[in-house]
C-alpha atoms as a PDB file:
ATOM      1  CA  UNK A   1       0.000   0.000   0.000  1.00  0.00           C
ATOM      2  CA  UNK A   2       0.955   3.340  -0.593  1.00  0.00           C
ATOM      3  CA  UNK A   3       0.640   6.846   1.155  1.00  0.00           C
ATOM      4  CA  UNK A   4      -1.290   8.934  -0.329  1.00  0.00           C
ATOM      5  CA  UNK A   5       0.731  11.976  -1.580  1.00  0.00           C
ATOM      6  CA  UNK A   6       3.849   9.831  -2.384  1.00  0.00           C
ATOM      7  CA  UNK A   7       5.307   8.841  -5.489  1.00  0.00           C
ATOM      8  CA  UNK A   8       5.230   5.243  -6.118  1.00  0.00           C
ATOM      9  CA  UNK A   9       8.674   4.746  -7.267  1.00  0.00           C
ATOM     10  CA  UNK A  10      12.113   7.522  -6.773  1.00  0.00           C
ATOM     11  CA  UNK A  11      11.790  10.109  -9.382  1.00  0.00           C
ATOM     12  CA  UNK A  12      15.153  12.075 -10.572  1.00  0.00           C
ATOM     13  CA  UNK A  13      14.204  15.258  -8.924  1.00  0.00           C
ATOM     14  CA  UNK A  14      13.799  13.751  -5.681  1.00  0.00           C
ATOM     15  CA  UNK A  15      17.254  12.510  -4.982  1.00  0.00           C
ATOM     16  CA  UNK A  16      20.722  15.068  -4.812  1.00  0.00           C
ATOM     17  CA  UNK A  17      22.720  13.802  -8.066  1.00  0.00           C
ATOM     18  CA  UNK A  18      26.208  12.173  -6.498  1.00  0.00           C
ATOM     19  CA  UNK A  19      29.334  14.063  -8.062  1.00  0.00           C
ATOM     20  CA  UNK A  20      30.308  10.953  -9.460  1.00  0.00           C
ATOM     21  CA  UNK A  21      26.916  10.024 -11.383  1.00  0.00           C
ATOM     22  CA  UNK A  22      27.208  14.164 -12.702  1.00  0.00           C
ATOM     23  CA  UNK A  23      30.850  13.274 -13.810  1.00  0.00           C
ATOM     24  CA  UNK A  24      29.573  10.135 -15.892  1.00  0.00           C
ATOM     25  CA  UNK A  25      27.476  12.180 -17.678  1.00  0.00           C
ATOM     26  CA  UNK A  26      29.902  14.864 -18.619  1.00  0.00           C
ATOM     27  CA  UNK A  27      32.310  12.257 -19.682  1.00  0.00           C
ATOM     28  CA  UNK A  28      29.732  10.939 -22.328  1.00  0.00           C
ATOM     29  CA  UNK A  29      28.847  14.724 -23.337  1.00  0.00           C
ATOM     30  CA  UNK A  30      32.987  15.641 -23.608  1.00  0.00           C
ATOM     31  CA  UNK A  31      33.539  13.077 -25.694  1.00  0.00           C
ATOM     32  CA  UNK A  32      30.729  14.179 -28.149  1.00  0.00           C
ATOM     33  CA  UNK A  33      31.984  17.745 -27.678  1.00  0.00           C
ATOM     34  CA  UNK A  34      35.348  16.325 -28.821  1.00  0.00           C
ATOM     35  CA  UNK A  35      33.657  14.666 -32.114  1.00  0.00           C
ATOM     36  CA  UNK A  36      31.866  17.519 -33.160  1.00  0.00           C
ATOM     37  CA  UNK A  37      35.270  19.523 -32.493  1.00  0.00           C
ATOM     38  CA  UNK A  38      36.660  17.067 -34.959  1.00  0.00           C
ATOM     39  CA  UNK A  39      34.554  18.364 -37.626  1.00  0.00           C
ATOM     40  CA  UNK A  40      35.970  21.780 -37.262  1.00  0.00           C
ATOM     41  CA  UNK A  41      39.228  20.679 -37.181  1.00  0.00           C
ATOM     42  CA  UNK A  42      38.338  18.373 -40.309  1.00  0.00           C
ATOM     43  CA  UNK A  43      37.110  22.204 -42.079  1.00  0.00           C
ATOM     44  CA  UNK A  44      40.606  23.644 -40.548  1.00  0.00           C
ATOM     45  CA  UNK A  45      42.569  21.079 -42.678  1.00  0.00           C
ATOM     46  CA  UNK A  46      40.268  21.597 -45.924  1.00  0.00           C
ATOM     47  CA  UNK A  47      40.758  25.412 -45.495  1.00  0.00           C
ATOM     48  CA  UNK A  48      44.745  25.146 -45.211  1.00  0.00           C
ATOM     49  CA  UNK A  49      44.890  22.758 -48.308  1.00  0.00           C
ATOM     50  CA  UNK A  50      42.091  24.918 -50.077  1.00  0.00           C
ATOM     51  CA  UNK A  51      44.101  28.132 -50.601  1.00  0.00           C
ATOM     52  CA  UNK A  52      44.798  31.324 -48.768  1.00  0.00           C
ATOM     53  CA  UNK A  53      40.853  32.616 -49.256  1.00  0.00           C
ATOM     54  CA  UNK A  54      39.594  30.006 -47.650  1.00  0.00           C
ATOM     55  CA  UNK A  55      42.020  29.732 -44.457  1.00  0.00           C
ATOM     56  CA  UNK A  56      41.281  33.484 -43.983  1.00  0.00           C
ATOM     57  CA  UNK A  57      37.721  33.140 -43.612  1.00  0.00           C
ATOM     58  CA  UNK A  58      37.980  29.937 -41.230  1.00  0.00           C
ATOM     59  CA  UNK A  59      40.272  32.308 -39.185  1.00  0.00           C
ATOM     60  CA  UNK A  60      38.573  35.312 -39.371  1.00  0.00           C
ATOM     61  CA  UNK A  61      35.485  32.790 -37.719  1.00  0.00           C
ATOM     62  CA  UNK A  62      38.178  31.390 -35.034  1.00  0.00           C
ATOM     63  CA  UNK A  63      38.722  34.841 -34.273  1.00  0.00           C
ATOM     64  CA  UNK A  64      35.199  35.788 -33.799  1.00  0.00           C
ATOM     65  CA  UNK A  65      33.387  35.875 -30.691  1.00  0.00           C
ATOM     66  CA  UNK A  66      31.842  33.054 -31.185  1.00  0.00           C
ATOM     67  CA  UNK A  67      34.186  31.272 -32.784  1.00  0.00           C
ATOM     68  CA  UNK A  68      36.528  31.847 -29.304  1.00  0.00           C
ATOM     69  CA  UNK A  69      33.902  30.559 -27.275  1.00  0.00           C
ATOM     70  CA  UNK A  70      33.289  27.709 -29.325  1.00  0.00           C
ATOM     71  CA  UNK A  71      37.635  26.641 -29.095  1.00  0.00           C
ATOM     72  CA  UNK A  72      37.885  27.266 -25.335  1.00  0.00           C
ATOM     73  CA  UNK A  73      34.721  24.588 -24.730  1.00  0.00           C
ATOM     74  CA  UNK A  74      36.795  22.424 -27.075  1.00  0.00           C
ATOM     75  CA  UNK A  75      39.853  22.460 -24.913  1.00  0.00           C
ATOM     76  CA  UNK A  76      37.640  22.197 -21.635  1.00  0.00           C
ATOM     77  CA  UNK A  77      36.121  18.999 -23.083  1.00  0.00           C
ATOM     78  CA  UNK A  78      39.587  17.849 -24.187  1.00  0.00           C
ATOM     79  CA  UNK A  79      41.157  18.163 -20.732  1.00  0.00           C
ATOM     80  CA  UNK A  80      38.095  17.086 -18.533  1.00  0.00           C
ATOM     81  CA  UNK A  81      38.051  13.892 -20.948  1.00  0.00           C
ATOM     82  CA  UNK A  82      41.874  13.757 -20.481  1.00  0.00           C
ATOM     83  CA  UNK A  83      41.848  14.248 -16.568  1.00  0.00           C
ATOM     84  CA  UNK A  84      38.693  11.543 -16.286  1.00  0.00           C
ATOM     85  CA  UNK A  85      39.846   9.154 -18.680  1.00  0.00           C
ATOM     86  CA  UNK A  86      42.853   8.958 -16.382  1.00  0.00           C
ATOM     87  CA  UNK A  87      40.556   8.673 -12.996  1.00  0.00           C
ATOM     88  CA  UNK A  88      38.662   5.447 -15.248  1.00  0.00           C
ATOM     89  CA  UNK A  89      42.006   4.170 -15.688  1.00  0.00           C
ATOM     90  CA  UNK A  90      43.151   4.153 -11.907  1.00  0.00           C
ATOM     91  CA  UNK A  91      39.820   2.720 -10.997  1.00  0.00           C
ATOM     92  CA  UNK A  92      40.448  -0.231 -13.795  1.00  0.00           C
ATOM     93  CA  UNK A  93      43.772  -1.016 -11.742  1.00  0.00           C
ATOM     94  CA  UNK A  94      41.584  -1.263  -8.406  1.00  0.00           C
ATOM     95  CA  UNK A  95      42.458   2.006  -6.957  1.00  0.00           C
ATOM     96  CA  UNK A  96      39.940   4.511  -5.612  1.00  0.00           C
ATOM     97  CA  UNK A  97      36.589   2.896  -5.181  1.00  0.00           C
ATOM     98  CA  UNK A  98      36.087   4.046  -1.735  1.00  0.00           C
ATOM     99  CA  UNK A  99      33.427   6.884  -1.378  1.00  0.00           C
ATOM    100  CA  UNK A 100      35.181   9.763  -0.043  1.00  0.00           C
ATOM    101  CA  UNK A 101      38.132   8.957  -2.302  1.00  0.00           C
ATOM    102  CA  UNK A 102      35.772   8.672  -5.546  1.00  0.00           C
ATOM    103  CA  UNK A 103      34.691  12.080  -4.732  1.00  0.00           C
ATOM    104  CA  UNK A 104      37.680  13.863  -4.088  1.00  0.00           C
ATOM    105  CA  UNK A 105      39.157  12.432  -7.114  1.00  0.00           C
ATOM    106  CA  UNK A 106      35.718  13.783  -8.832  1.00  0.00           C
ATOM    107  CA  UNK A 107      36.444  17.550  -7.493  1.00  0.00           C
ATOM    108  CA  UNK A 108      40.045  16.856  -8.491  1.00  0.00           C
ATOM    109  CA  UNK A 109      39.127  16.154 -12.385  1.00  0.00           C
ATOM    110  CA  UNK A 110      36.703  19.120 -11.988  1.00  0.00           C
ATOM    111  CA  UNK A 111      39.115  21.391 -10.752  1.00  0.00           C
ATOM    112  CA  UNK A 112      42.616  20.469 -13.052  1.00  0.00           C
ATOM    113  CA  UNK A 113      39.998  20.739 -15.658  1.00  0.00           C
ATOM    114  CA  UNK A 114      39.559  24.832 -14.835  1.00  0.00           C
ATOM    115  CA  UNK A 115      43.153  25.235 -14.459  1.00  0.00           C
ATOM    116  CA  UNK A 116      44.342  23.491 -17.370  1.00  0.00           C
ATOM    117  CA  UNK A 117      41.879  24.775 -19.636  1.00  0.00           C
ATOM    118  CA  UNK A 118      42.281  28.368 -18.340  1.00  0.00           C
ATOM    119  CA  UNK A 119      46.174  27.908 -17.828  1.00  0.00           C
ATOM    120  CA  UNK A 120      46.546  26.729 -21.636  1.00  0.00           C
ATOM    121  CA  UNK A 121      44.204  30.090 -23.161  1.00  0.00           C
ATOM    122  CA  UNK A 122      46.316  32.295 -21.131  1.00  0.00           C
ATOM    123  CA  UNK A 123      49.303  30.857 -22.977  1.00  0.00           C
ATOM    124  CA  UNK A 124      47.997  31.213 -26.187  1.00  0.00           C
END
């Protein structure tokens, strides 16, 4: 029997998401972030080959707003998959399991992912 009032099975917006389910699904959404960057990099190497008309207007784009926005969510995605991919690959040797362990490594990723990302524009 149920209680009137209550849902009859856990809904998504009743629970607090962990930090490690949230990381999962940035993982998945980096690594599509990362193939549709591949496209643009794909148009980078026809522009170069296509002439000096054509590279100028795919840099003029790169250059834009925009464009700038677009690169620096590229190289987020590219490090967070980097810095993750790495976590996955210390918990396939048996290491880090443990739940306050799996979350600090979880802030870790999220945090070497903001300074990598922002230390790597600055240098550019």
């Amino acid at each position: 029997m149920t209680s009137p009032g209550r849902p009859l099975s856990p809904h998504l917006s009743i629970y607090r998401w962990p930090i490690t389910m949230t990381l999962s699904i940035l993982h998945r959404t980096s690594g599509i972030a990362m193939a549709v960057g591949l496209i643009a990099f794909a148009w980078w190497l026809l522009a170069l080959a296509s002439g000096a008309a054509e590279f100028r207007q795919f840099a003029d784009l790169a250059a834009s707003l925009p464009g700038q926005v677009a690169l620096m969510g590229w190289l987020a995605a590219f490090f967070y998959h980097l810095a993750n991919g790495i976590r996955h690959l210390v918990w396939d040797l048996g290491y880090g399991f443990e739940l306050a362990t799996a979350n600090a490594s979880a802030w870790f990723v999220l945090i070497l992912t903001v300074v990598l990302t922002a230390g790597y524009w600055v240098l550019l």
